[in-house]
Protein backbone atom coordinates (compact mmCIF):
# COMPACT_ATOMS: atom_id res chain seq x y z
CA UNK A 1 36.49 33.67 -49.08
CA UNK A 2 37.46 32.38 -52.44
CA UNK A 3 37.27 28.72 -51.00
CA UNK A 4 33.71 29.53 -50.04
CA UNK A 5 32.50 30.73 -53.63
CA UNK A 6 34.49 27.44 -55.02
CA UNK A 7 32.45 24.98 -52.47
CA UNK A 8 29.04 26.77 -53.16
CA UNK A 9 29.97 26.54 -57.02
CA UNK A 10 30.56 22.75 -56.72
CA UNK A 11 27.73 22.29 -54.79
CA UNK A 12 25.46 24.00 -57.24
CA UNK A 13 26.76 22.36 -59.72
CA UNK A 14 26.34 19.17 -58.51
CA UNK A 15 22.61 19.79 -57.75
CA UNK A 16 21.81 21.14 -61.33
CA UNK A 17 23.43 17.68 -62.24
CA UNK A 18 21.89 15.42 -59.84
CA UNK A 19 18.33 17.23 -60.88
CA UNK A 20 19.22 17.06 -64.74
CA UNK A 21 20.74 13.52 -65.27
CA UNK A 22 19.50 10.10 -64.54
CA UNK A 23 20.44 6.45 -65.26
CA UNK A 24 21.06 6.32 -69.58
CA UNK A 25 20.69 2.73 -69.61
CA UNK A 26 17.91 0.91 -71.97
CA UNK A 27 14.48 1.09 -69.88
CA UNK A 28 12.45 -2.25 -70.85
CA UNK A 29 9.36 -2.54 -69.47
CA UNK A 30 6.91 -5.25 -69.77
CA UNK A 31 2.76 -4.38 -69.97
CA UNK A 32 -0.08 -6.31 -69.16
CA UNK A 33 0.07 -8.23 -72.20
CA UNK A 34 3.54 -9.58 -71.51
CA UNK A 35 5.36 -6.95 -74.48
CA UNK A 36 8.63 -6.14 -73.99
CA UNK A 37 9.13 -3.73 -76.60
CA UNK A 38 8.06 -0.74 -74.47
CA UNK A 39 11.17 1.86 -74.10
CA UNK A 40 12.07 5.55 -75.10
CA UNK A 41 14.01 4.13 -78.22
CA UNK A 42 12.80 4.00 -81.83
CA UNK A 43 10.52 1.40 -83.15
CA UNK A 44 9.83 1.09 -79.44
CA UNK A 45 6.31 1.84 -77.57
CA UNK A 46 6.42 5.02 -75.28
CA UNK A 47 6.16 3.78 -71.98
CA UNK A 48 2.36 5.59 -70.60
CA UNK A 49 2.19 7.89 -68.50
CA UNK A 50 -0.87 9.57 -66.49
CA UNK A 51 0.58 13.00 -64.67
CA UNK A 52 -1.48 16.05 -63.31
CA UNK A 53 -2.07 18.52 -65.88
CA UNK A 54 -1.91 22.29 -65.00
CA UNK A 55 -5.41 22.23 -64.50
CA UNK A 56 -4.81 19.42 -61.59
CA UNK A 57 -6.38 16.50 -64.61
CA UNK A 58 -5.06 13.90 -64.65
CA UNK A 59 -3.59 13.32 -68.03
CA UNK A 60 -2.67 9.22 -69.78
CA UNK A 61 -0.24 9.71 -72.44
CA UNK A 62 -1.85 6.65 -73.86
CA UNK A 63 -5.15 9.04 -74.28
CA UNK A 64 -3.83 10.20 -77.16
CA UNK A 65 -3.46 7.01 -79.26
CA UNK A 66 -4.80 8.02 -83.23
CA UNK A 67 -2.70 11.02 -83.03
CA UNK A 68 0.95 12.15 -83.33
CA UNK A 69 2.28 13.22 -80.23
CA UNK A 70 5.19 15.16 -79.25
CA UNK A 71 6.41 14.30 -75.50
CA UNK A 72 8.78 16.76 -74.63
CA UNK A 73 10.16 17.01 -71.29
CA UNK A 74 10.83 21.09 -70.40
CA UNK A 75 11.69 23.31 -67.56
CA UNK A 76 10.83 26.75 -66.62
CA UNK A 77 14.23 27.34 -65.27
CA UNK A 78 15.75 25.72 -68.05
CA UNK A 79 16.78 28.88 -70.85
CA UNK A 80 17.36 26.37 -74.00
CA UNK A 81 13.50 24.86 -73.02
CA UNK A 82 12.44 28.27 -73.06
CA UNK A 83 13.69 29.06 -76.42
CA UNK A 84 12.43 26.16 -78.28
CA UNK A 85 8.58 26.46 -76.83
CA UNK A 86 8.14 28.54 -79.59
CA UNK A 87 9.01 25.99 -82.24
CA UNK A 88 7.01 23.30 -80.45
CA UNK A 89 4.24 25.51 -80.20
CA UNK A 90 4.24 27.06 -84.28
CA UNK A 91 4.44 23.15 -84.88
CA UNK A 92 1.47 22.75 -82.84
CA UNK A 93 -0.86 25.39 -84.56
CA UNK A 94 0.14 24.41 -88.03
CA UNK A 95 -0.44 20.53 -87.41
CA UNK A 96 -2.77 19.91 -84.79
CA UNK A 97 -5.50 18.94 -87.34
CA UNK A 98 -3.67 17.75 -89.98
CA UNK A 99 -4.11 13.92 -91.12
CA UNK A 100 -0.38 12.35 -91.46
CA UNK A 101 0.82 8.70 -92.67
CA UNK A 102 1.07 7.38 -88.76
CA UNK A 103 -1.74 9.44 -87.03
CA UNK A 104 -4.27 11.98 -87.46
CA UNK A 105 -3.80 15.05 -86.12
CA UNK A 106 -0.96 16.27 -83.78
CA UNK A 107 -0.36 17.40 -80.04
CA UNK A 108 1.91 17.81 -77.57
CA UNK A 109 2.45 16.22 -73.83
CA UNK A 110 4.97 18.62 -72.41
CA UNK A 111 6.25 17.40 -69.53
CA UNK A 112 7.90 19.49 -67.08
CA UNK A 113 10.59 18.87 -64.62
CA UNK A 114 9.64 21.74 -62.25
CA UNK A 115 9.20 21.14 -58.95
CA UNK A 116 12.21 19.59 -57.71
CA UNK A 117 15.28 21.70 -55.92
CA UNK A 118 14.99 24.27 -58.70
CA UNK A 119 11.57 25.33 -58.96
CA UNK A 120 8.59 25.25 -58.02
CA UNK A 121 5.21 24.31 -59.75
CA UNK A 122 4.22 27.98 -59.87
CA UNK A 123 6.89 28.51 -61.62
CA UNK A 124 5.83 25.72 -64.33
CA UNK A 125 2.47 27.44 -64.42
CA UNK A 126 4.07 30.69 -64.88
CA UNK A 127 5.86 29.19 -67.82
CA UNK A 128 3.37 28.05 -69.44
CA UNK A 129 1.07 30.63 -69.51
CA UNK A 130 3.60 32.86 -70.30
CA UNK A 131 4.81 30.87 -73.31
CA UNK A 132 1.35 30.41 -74.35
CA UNK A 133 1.65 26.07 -74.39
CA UNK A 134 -1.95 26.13 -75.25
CA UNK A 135 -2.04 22.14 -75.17
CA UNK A 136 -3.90 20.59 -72.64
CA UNK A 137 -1.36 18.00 -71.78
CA UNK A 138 1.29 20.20 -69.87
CA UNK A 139 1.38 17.61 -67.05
CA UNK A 140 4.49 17.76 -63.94
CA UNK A 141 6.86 15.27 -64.24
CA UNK A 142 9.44 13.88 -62.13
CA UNK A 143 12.69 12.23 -62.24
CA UNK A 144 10.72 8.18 -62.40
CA UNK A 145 8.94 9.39 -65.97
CA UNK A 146 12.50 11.11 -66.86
CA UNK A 147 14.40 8.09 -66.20
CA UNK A 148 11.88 5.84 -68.02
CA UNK A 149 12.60 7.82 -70.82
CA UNK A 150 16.18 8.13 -70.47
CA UNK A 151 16.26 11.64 -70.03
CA UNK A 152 19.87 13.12 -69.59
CA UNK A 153 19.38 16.36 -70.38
CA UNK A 154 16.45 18.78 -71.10
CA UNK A 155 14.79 19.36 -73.69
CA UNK A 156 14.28 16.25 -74.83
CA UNK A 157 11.22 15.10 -77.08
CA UNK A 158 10.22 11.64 -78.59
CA UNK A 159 7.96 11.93 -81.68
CA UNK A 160 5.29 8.92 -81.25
CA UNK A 161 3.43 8.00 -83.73
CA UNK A 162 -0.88 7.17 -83.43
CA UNK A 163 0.55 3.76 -82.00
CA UNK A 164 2.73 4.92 -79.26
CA UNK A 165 6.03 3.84 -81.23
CA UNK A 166 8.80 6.18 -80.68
CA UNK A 167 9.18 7.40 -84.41
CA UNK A 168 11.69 9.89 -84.04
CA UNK A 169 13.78 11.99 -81.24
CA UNK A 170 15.15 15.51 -79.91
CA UNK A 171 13.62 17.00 -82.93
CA UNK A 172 14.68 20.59 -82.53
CA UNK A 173 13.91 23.89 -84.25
CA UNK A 174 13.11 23.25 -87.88
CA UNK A 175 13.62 19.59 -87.54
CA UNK A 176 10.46 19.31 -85.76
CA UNK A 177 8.85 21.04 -88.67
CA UNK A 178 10.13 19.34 -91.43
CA UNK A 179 9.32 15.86 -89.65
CA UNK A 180 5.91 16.94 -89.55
CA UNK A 181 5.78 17.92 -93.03
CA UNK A 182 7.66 14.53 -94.69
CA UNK A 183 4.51 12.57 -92.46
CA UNK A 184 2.29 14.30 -94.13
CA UNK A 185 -0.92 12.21 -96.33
């Protein structure tokens, strides 16, 4: 009996870190015009990305150029996601039409890794309805936009600025906040 709990505890393991990890190396990715600088690092041009929204839109990250964007890639069954939707969402209401230094006005493209061998995309809608992510860019993801970004673990956000260009990352908590606040006009 005991070897049968140890085997199904390795095997669950190993799926919530097959569904949670992907390839860290440097993604470099050249556009239409030939630019190489396109990666999840900073100083580096979000790759774009054009997912189905809750609402079954399809959403371009790229739509949001002019603005500061947060893209922050979540889980419903994920409990440290869960707790920091609140701070990403109090970040949203006090600076969603504020004018900063790199953008005017802030959102959020919360992109969720539901949907896979641990949940399902009601349970994404679930989540955010029930954690009130009143943005309309809460788009499903999968694990080809999470490697693009380099996504080892969730959360994990990437501060953009009205360019694109990865300005900051993993902004947590207050951090998010007071990043907000030093951009600022």
């Amino acid at each position: 009996m005991k070897i049968k709990v140890i085997i199904l505890s390795v095997i669950v393991a190993l799926g919530i870190y097959g569904f949670t990890t992907v390839n860290n190396t440097e993604t470099k990715i050249k556009n239409s015009n030939g630019d190489d600088n396109i990666g999840h690092a900073i100083g580096q041009i979000a790759p774009d990305i054009n997912l189905l929204s809750v609402n079954g839109k399809k959403i371009k990250l790229s739509d949001y150029r002019g603005q500061l964007v947060l893209v922050d890639f979540w889980a419903s069954w994920c409990p440290p996601c869960r707790r920091e939707n609140p701070h990403v969402l109090a970040a949203y209401n006090a600076y969603k039409d504020k004018n900063f230094t790199k953008g005017k006005g802030f959102t959020v493209y919360g992109v969720s890794l539901d949907g896979g061998r641990r949940s399902t995309e009601e349970n994404w809608k679930q989540a955010v309805k029930a954690d009130k992510l009143v943005w309309e860019s809460n788009v499903l993801g999968n694990q080809d936009v999470a490697r693009q970004y380099g996504v080892v673990s969730i959360p994990t956000n990437f501060l953009l600025d009205k360019d694109g260009v990865v300005i900051a990352t993993n902004l947590r908590g207050d951090d998010l906040e007071n990043k907000l606040k030093s951009l600022l006009k």
